[in-house]
C-alpha atoms as a PDB file:
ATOM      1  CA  UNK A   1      18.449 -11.748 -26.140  1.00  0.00           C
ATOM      2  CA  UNK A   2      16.536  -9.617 -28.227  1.00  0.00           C
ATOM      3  CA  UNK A   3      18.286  -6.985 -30.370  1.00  0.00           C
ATOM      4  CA  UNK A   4      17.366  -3.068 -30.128  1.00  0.00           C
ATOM      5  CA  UNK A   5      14.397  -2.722 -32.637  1.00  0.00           C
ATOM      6  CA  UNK A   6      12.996  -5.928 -32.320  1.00  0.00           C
ATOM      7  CA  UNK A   7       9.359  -6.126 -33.494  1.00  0.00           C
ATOM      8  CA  UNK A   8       8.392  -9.474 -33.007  1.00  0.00           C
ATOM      9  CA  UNK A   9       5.396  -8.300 -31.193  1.00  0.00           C
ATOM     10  CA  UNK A  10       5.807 -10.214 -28.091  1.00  0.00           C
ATOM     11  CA  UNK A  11       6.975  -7.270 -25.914  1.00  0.00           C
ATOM     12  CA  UNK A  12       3.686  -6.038 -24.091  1.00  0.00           C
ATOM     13  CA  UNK A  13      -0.234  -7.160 -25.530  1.00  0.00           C
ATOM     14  CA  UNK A  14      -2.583  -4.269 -25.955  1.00  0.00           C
ATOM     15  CA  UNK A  15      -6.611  -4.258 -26.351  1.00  0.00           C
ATOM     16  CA  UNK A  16      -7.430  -1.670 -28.532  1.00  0.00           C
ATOM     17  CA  UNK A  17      -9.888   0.004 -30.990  1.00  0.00           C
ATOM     18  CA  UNK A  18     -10.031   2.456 -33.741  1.00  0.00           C
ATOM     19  CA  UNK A  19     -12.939   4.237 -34.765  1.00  0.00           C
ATOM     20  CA  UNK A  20     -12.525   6.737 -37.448  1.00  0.00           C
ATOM     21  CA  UNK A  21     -14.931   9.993 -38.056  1.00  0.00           C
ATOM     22  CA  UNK A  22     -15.173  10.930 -42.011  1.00  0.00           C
ATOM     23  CA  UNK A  23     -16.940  14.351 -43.257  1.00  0.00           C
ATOM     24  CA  UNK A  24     -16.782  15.501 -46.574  1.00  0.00           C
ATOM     25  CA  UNK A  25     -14.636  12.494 -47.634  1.00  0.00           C
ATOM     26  CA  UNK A  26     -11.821  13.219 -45.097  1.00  0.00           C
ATOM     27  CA  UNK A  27     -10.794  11.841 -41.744  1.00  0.00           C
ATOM     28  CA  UNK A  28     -12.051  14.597 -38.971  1.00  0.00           C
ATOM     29  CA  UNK A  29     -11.631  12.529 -35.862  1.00  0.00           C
ATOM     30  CA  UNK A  30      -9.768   9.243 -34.987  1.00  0.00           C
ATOM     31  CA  UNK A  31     -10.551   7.475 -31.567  1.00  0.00           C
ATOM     32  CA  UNK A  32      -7.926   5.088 -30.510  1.00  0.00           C
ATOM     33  CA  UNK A  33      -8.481   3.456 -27.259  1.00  0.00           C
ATOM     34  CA  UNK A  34      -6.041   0.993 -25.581  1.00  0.00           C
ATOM     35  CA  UNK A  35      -5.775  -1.048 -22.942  1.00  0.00           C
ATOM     36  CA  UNK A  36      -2.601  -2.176 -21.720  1.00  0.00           C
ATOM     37  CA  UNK A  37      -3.012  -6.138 -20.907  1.00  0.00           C
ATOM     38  CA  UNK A  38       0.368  -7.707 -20.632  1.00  0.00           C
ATOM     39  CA  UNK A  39       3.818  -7.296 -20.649  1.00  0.00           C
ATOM     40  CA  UNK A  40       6.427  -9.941 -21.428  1.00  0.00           C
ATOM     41  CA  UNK A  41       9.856  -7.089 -22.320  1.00  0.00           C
ATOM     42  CA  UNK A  42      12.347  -6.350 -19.660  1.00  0.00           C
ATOM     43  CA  UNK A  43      12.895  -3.364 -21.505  1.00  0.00           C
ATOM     44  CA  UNK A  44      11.420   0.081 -21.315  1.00  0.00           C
ATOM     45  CA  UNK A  45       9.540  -0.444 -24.386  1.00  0.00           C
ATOM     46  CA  UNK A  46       6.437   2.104 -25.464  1.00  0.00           C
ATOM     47  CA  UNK A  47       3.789   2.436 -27.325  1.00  0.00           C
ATOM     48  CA  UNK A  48       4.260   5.086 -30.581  1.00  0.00           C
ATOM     49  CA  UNK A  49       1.170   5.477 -33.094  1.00  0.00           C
ATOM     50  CA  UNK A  50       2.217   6.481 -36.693  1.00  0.00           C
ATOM     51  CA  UNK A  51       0.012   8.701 -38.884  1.00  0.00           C
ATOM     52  CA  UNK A  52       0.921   9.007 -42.448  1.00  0.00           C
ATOM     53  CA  UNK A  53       0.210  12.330 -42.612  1.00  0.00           C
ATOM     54  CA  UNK A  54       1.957  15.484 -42.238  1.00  0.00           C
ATOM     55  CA  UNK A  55       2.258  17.288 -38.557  1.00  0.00           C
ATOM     56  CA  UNK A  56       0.082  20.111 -40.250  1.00  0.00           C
ATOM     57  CA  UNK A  57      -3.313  17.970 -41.503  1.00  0.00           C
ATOM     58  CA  UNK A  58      -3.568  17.563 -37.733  1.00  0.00           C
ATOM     59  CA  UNK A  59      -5.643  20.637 -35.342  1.00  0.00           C
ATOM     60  CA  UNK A  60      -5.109  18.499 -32.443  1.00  0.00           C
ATOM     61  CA  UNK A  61      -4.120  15.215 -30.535  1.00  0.00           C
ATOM     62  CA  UNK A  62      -4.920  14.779 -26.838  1.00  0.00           C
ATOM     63  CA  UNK A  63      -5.121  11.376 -24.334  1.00  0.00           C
ATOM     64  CA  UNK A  64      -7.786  11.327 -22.077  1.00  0.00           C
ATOM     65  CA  UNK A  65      -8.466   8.808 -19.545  1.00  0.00           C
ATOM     66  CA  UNK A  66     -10.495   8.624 -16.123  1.00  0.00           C
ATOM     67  CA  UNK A  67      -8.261  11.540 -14.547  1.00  0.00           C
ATOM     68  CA  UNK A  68      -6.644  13.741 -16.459  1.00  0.00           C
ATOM     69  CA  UNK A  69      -6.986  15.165 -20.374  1.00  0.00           C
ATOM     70  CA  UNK A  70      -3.115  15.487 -22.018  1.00  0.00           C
ATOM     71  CA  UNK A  71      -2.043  17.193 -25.377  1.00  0.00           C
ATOM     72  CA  UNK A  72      -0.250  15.086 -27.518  1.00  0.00           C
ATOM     73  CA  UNK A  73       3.147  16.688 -29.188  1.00  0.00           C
ATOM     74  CA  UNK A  74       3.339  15.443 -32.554  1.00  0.00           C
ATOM     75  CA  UNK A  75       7.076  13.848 -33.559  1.00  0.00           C
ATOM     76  CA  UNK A  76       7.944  13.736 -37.313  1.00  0.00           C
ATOM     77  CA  UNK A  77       8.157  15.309 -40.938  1.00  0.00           C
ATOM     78  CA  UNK A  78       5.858  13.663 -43.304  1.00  0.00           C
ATOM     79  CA  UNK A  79       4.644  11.650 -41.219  1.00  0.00           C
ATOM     80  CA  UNK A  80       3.590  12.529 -37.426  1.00  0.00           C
ATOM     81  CA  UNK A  81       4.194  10.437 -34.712  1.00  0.00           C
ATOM     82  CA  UNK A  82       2.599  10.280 -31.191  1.00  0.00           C
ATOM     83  CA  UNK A  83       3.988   8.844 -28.046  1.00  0.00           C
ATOM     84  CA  UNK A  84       1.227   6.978 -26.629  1.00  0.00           C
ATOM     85  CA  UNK A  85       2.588   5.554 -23.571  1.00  0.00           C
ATOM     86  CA  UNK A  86       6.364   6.887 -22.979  1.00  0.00           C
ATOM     87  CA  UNK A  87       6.987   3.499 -20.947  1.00  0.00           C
ATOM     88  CA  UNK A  88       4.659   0.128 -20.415  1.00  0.00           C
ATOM     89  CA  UNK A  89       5.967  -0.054 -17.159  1.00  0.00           C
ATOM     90  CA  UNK A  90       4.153   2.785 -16.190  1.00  0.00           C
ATOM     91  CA  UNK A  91       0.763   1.673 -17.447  1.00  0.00           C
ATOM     92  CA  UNK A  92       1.496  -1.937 -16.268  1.00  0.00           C
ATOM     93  CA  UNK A  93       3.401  -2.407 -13.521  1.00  0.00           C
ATOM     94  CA  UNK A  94       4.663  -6.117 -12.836  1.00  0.00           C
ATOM     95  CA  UNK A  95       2.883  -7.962 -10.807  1.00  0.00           C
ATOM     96  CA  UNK A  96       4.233  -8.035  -6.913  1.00  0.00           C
ATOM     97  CA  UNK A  97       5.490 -11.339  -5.682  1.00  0.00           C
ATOM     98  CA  UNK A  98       4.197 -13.117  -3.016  1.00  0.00           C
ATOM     99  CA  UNK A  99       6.868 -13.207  -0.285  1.00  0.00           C
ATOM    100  CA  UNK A 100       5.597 -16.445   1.241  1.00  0.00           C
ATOM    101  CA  UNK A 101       5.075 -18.458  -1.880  1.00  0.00           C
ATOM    102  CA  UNK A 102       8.426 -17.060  -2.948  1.00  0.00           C
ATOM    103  CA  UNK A 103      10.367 -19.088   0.038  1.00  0.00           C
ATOM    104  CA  UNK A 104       7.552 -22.232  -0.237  1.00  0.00           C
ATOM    105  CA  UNK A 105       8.836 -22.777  -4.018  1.00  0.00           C
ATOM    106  CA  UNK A 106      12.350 -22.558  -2.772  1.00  0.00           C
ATOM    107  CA  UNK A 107      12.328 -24.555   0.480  1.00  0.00           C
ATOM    108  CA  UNK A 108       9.729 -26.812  -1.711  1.00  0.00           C
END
Protein backbone atom coordinates (compact mmCIF):
# COMPACT_ATOMS: atom_id res chain seq x y z
CA UNK A 1 0.00 0.00 0.00
CA UNK A 2 1.33 3.11 -1.05
CA UNK A 3 1.92 5.89 1.50
CA UNK A 4 0.27 9.55 1.09
CA UNK A 5 2.88 11.43 -1.12
CA UNK A 6 4.12 8.72 -2.99
CA UNK A 7 5.85 9.76 -6.23
CA UNK A 8 6.92 6.76 -7.74
CA UNK A 9 5.31 7.82 -10.89
CA UNK A 10 3.22 4.86 -11.49
CA UNK A 11 -0.12 6.48 -10.48
CA UNK A 12 -1.72 7.65 -13.91
CA UNK A 13 0.67 8.01 -17.49
CA UNK A 14 0.28 11.30 -19.25
CA UNK A 15 1.29 12.33 -23.03
CA UNK A 16 2.35 15.65 -22.95
CA UNK A 17 4.29 18.60 -24.50
CA UNK A 18 5.80 21.85 -23.65
CA UNK A 19 6.49 24.47 -25.96
CA UNK A 20 7.83 27.63 -24.59
CA UNK A 21 7.46 31.32 -26.31
CA UNK A 22 10.68 33.66 -25.48
CA UNK A 23 10.72 37.60 -26.42
CA UNK A 24 13.21 39.82 -25.32
CA UNK A 25 15.03 37.02 -23.42
CA UNK A 26 11.99 36.13 -21.21
CA UNK A 27 9.36 33.43 -21.21
CA UNK A 28 5.95 35.19 -22.70
CA UNK A 29 3.92 32.09 -23.31
CA UNK A 30 4.15 28.39 -22.18
CA UNK A 31 1.91 25.72 -23.98
CA UNK A 32 1.49 22.60 -22.03
CA UNK A 33 -0.69 20.05 -23.56
CA UNK A 34 -1.61 16.68 -21.95
CA UNK A 35 -3.21 13.81 -22.60
CA UNK A 36 -4.37 11.65 -19.99
CA UNK A 37 -3.44 7.86 -21.12
CA UNK A 38 -3.61 5.60 -18.14
CA UNK A 39 -4.33 5.22 -14.77
CA UNK A 40 -2.99 2.54 -12.43
CA UNK A 41 -3.90 4.70 -8.53
CA UNK A 42 -7.01 3.85 -6.67
CA UNK A 43 -6.64 7.11 -5.29
CA UNK A 44 -7.95 10.48 -6.29
CA UNK A 45 -4.67 11.54 -7.44
CA UNK A 46 -4.21 14.91 -9.82
CA UNK A 47 -2.24 16.47 -11.88
CA UNK A 48 -0.45 19.96 -10.29
CA UNK A 49 2.16 21.90 -12.62
CA UNK A 50 4.83 23.90 -10.62
CA UNK A 51 6.27 27.19 -11.92
CA UNK A 52 9.20 28.57 -10.16
CA UNK A 53 8.13 31.79 -10.35
CA UNK A 54 6.24 34.13 -8.33
CA UNK A 55 2.15 34.35 -8.66
CA UNK A 56 2.89 38.00 -9.97
CA UNK A 57 5.44 37.26 -13.23
CA UNK A 58 2.25 35.57 -14.42
CA UNK A 59 -0.80 37.93 -16.56
CA UNK A 60 -2.64 34.82 -17.03
CA UNK A 61 -3.19 30.94 -16.98
CA UNK A 62 -6.22 29.37 -18.69
CA UNK A 63 -7.07 25.42 -19.94
CA UNK A 64 -8.64 25.13 -23.04
CA UNK A 65 -9.79 22.08 -24.64
CA UNK A 66 -12.47 21.11 -27.43
CA UNK A 67 -15.43 22.68 -25.25
CA UNK A 68 -14.86 25.02 -22.94
CA UNK A 69 -11.85 27.81 -22.15
CA UNK A 70 -11.14 27.86 -17.99
CA UNK A 71 -8.98 30.39 -15.93
CA UNK A 72 -6.49 28.87 -13.99
CA UNK A 73 -6.19 30.19 -10.11
CA UNK A 74 -2.69 30.25 -9.30
CA UNK A 75 -1.76 28.36 -5.68
CA UNK A 76 1.52 29.44 -3.97
CA UNK A 77 4.12 32.14 -2.69
CA UNK A 78 7.29 32.01 -4.57
CA UNK A 79 6.42 29.70 -6.51
CA UNK A 80 2.82 29.34 -8.30
CA UNK A 81 1.13 26.32 -8.65
CA UNK A 82 -1.72 25.24 -11.04
CA UNK A 83 -4.20 22.49 -10.64
CA UNK A 84 -4.27 20.89 -13.89
CA UNK A 85 -6.68 18.19 -13.50
CA UNK A 86 -8.37 18.35 -9.82
CA UNK A 87 -8.93 14.41 -10.17
CA UNK A 88 -7.67 11.67 -13.00
CA UNK A 89 -10.75 10.03 -12.53
CA UNK A 90 -12.46 12.65 -14.12
CA UNK A 91 -10.33 12.84 -17.24
CA UNK A 92 -10.05 8.98 -17.30
CA UNK A 93 -12.65 7.14 -16.19
CA UNK A 94 -11.98 3.25 -15.64
CA UNK A 95 -12.77 1.23 -18.09
CA UNK A 96 -16.47 -0.55 -17.72
CA UNK A 97 -16.45 -4.26 -17.26
CA UNK A 98 -17.93 -6.56 -19.37
CA UNK A 99 -20.79 -8.23 -17.46
CA UNK A 100 -20.65 -11.44 -19.49
CA UNK A 101 -16.94 -12.00 -19.53
CA UNK A 102 -17.09 -11.08 -15.86
CA UNK A 103 -19.28 -14.43 -14.98
CA UNK A 104 -17.31 -16.56 -18.05
CA UNK A 105 -13.89 -15.95 -16.00
CA UNK A 106 -15.68 -16.98 -12.88
CA UNK A 107 -17.80 -19.97 -13.94
CA UNK A 108 -14.49 -20.64 -16.23
Amino acid sequence: MAAQGDYDFNDAVFNYNIEETKQDGLVKQIAFSVLPVARGAIYDNALKLLINTPISNITSAVIKNKVETTVLVPIADNQTLFIIIDKIEDALPPPKVNLFLKMFQIFK
